[in-house]
N, C-alpha and C. Protein backbone atom coordinates (compact mmCIF):
# COMPACT_ATOMS: atom_id res chain seq x y z
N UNK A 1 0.85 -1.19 0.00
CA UNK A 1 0.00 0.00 0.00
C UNK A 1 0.88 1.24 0.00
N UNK A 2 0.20 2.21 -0.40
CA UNK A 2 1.17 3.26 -0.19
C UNK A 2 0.59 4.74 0.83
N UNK A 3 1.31 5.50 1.24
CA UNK A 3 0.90 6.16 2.33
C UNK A 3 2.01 8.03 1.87
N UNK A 4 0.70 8.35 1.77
CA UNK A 4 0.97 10.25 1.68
C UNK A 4 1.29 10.96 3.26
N UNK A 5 2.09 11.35 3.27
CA UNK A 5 2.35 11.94 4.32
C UNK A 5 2.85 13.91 4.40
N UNK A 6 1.87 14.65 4.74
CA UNK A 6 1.91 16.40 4.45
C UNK A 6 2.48 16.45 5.77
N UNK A 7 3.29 17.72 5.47
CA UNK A 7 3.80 18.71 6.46
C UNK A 7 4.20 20.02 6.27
N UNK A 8 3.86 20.68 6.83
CA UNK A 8 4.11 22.27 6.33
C UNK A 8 2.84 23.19 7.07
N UNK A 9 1.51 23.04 7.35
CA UNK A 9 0.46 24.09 7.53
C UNK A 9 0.69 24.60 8.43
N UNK A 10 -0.18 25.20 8.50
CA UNK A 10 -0.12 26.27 9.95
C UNK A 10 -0.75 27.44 9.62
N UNK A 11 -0.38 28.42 10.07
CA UNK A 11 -1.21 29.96 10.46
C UNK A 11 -0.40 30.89 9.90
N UNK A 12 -0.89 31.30 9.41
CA UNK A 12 0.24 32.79 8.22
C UNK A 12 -0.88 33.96 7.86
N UNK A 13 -0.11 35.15 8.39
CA UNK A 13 -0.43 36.53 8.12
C UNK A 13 -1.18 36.46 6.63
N UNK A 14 -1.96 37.22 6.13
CA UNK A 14 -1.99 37.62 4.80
C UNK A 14 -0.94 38.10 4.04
N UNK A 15 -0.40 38.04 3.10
CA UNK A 15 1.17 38.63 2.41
C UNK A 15 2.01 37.23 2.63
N UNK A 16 1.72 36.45 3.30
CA UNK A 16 2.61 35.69 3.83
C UNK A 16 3.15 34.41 3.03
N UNK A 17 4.21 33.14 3.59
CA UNK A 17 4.38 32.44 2.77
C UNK A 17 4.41 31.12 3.61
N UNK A 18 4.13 30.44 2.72
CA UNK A 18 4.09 28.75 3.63
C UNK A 18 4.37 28.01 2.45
N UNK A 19 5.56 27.06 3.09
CA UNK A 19 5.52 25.80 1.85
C UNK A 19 5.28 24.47 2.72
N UNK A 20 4.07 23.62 1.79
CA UNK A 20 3.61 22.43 2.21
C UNK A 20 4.38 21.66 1.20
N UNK A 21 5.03 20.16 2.16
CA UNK A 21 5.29 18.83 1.53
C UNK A 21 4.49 17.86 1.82
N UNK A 22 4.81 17.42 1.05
CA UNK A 22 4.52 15.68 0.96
C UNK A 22 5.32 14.76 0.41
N UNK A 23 5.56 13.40 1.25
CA UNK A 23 6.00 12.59 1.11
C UNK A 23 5.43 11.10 0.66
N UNK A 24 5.46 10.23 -0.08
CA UNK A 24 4.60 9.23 -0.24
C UNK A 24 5.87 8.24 -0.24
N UNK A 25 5.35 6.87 0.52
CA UNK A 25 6.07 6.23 0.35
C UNK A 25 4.99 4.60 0.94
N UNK A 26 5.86 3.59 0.42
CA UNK A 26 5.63 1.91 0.32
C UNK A 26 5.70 1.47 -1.03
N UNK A 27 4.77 0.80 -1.21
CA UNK A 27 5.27 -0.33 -2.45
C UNK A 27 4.91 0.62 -4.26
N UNK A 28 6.22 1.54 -4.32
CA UNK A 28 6.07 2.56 -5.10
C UNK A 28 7.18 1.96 -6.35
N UNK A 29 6.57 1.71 -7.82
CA UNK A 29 7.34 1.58 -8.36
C UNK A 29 7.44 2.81 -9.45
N UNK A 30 6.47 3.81 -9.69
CA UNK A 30 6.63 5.21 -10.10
C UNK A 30 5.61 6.25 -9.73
N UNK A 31 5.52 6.91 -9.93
CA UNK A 31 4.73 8.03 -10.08
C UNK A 31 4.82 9.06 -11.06
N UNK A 32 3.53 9.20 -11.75
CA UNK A 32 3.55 10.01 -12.75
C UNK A 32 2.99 11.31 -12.05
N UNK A 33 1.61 12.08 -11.65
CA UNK A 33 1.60 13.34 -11.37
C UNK A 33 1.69 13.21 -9.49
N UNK A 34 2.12 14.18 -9.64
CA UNK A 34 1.60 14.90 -7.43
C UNK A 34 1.51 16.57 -8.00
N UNK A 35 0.57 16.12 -6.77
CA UNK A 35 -0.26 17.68 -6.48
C UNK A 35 -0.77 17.80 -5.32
N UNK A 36 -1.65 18.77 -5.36
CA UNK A 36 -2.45 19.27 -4.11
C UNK A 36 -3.90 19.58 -4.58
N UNK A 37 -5.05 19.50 -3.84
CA UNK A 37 -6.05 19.73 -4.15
C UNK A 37 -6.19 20.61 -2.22
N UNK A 38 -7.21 21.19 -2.61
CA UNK A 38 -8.04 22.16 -1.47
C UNK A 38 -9.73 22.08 -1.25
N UNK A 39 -9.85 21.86 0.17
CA UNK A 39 -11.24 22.30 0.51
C UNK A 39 -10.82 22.96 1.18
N UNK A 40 -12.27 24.07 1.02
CA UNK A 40 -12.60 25.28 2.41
C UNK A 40 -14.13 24.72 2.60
N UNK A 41 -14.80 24.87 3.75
CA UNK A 41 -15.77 24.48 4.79
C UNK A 41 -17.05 24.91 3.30
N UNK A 42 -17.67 24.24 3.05
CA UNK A 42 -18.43 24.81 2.06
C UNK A 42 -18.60 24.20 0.64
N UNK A 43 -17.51 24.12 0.45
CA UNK A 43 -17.22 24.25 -0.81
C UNK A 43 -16.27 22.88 -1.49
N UNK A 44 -16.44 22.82 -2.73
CA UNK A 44 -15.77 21.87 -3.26
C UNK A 44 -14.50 21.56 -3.69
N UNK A 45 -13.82 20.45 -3.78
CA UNK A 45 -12.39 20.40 -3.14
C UNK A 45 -11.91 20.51 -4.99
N UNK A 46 -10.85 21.35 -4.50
CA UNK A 46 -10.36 22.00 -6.22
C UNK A 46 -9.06 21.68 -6.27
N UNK A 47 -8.84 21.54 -7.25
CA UNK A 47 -7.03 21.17 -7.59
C UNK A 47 -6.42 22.56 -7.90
N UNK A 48 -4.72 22.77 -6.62
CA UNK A 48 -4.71 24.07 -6.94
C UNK A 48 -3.46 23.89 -7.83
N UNK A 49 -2.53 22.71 -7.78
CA UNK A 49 -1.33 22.56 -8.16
C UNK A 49 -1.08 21.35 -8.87
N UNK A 50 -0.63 20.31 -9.97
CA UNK A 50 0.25 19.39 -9.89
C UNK A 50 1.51 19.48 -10.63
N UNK A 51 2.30 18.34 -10.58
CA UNK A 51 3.33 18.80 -11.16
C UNK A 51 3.42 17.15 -11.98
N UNK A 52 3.41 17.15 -12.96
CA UNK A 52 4.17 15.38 -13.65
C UNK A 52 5.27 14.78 -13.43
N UNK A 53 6.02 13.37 -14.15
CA UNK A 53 7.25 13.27 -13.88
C UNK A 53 8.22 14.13 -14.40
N UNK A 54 7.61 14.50 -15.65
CA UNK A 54 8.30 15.40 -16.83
C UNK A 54 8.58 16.83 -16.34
N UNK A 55 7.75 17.07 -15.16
CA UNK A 55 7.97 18.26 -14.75
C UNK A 55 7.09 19.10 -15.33
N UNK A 56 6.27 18.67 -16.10
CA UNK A 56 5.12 20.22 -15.98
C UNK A 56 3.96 20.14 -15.26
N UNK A 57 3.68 21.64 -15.04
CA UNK A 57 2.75 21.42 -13.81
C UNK A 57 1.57 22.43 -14.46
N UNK A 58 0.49 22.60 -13.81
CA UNK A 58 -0.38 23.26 -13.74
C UNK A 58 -1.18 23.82 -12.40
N UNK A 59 -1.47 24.82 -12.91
CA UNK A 59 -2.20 25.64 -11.22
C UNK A 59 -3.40 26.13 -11.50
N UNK A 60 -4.39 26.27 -10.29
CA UNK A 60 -5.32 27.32 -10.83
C UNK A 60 -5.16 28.57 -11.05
N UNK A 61 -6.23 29.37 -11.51
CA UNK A 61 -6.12 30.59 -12.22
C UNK A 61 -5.84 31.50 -10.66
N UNK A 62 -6.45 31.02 -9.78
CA UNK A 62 -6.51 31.75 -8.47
C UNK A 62 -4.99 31.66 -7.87
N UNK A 63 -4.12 31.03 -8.30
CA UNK A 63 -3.36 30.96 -7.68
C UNK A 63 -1.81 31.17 -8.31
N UNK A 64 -2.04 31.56 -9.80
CA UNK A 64 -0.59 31.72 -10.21
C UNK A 64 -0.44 32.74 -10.28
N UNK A 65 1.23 32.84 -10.53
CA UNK A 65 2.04 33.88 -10.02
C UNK A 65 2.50 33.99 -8.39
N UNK A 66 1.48 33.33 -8.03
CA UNK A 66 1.62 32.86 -6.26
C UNK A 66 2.62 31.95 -5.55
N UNK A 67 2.16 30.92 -6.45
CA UNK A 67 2.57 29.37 -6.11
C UNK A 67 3.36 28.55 -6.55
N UNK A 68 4.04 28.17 -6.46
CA UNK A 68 4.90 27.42 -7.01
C UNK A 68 4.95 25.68 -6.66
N UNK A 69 5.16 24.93 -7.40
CA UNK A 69 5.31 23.09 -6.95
C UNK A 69 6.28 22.76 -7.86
N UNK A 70 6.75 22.05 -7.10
CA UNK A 70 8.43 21.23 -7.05
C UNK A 70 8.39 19.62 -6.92
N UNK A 71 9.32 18.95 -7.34
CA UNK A 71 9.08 18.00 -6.58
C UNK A 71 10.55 16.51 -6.96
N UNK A 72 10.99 15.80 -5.89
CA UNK A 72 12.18 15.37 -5.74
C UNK A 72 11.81 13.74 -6.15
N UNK A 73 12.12 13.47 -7.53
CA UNK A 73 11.45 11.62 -7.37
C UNK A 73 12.39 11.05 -6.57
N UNK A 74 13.56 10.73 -6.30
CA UNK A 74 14.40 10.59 -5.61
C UNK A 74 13.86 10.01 -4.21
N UNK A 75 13.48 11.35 -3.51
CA UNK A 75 12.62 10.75 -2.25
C UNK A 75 10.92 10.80 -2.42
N UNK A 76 10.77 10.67 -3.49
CA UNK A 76 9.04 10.88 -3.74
C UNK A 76 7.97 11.77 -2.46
N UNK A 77 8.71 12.96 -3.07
CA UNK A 77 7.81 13.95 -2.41
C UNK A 77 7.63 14.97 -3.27
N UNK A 78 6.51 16.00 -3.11
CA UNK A 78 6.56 17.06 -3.76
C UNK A 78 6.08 18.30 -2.79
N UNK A 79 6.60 19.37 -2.93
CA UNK A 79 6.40 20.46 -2.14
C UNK A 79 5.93 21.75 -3.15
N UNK A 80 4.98 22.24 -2.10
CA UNK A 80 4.09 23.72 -2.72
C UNK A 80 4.51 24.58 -1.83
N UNK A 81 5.12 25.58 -2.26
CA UNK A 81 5.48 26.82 -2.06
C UNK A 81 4.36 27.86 -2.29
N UNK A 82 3.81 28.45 -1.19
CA UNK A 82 2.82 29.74 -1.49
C UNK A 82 3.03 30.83 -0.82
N UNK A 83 3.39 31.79 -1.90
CA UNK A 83 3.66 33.13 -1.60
C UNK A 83 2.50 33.94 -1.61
N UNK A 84 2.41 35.44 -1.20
CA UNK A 84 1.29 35.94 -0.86
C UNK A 84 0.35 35.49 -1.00
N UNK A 85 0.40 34.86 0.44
CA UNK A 85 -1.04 34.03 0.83
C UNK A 85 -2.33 35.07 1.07
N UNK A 86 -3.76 34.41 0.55
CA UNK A 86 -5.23 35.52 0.62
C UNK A 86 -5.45 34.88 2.00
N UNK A 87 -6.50 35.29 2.47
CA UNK A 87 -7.61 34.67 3.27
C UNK A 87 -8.33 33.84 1.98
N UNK A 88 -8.68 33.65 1.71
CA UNK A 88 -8.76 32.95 0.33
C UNK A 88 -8.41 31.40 0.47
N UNK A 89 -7.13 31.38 0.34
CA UNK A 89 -6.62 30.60 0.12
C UNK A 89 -6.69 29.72 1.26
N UNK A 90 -6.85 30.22 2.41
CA UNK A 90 -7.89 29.03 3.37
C UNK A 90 -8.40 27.73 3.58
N UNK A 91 -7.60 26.56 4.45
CA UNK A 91 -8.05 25.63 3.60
C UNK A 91 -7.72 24.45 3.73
N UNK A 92 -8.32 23.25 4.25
CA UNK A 92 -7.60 21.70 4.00
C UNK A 92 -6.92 21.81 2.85
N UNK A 93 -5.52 21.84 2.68
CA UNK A 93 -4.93 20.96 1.80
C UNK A 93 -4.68 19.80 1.49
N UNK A 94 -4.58 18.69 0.46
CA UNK A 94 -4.48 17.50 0.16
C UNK A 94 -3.75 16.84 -0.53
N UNK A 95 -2.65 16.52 -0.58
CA UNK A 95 -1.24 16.03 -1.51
C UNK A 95 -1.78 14.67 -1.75
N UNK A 96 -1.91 14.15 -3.47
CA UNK A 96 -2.50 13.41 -4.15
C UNK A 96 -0.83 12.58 -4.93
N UNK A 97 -0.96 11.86 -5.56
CA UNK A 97 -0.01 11.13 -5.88
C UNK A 97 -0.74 9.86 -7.03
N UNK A 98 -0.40 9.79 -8.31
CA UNK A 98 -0.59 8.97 -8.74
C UNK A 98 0.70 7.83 -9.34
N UNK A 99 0.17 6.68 -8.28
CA UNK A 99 1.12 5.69 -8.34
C UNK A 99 1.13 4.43 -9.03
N UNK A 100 2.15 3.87 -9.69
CA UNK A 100 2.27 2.70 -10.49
C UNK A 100 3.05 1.68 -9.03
N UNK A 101 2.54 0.72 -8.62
CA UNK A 101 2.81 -0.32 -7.78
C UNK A 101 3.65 -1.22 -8.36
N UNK A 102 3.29 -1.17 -9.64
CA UNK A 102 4.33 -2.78 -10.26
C UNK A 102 4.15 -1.99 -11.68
N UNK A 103 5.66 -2.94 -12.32
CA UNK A 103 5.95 -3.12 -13.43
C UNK A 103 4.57 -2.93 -14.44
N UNK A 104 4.31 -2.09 -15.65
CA UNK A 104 3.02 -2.10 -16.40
C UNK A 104 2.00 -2.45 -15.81
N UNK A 105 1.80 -1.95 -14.57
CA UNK A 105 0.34 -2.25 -13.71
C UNK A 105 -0.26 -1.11 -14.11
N UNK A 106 -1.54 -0.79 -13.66
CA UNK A 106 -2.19 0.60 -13.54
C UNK A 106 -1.48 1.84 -13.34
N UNK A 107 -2.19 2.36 -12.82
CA UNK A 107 -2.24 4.12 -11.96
C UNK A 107 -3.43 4.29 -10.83
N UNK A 108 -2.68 4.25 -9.85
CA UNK A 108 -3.63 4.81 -8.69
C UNK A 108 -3.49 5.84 -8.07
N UNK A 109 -4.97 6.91 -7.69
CA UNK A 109 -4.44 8.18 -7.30
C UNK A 109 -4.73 8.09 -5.55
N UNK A 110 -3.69 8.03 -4.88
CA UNK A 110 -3.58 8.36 -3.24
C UNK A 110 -3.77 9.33 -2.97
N UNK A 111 -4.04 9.54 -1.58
CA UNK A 111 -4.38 10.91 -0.77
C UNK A 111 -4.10 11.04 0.55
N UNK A 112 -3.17 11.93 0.46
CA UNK A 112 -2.91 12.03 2.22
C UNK A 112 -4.31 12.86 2.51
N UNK A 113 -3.73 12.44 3.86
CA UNK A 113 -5.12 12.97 5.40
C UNK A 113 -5.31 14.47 5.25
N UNK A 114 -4.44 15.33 4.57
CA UNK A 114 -4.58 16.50 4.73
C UNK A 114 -3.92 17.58 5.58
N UNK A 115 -3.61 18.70 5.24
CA UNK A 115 -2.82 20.01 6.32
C UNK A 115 -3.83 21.21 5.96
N UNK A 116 -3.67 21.28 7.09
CA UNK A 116 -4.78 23.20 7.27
C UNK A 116 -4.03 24.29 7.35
N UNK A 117 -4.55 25.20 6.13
CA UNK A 117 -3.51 26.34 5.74
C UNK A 117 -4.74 27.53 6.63
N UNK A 118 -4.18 28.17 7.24
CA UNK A 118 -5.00 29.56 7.99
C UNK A 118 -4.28 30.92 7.81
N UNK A 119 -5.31 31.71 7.07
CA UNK A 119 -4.93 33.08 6.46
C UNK A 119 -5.48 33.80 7.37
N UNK A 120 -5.02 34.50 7.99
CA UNK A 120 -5.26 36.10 8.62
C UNK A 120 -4.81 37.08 8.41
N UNK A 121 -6.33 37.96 8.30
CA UNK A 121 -6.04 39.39 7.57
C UNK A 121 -5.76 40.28 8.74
C-alpha cells in the first residue's frame, strides 16, 4: 500500500508564505503526477497545483504567479510553495499522488489525510 504523508500548515499573516510537503512512500514503483487539491468548509475540493514526472505542472487561475510546486522523485515527495497568501486561500490541503505499484500495472491516485492552511487578515 502506499501512504501520503503532508507537512508544512499552519497559520500565516496575509502577504505571507508557507511551503507544504509531501511525502509518499511503500510499495512505489513510479509516479507520474503529485499535487495538491483544497477544501474550504463549504465548498468543493479544487485542484490548486500538480506537477508530472516530466515536470510540468499546472495551477489554478486563483493561484498563479503565487505558487509554485516542485518536486524530488528521488525521495518521492513534492512540495508547494505559497507566496502571498489571501484569506482565500484558506483551507484543508491535500497532496495526491498517482502511483504505479508494479511493473506495467495501472495508476492509482492516493491521498494524504490532509494540512490546514490559515490566512489572517
Amino acid at each position: 500500500q502506499v501512504q501520503l504523508v503532508e507537512s508544512g500548515g499552519g497559520l500565516v499573516q496575509a502577504g505571507g508564505t508557507l511551503t507544504l510537503s509531501c511525502a509518499a512512500s511503500g510499495t512505489i514503483f513510479s509516479i507520474n503526477a503529485m499535487g495538491w487539491y483544497r477544501q474550504a468548509p463549504g465548498k468543493q475540493r479544487e485542484l490548486v497545483a500538480l506537477i508530472t514526472e516530466g515536470e510540468n505542472t499546472n495551477f489554478a487561475d486563483s493561484v498563479k504567479g503565487r505558487f509554485t510546486i516542485s518536486r524530488d522523485n528521488a525521495k518521492n515527495t513534492v512540495a508547494l510553495q505559497m507566496n502571498s497568501l489571501e484569506p482565500e486561500d484558506a483551507a484543508t490541503y491535500y497532496c495526491h499522488a498517482d502511483v504505479r505499484i508494479a511493473s506495467g500495472g495501472p495508476f492509482f491516485r492516493y491521498w494524504g489525510q490532509g494540512t490546514q492552511v490559515t490566512v489572517s487578515s
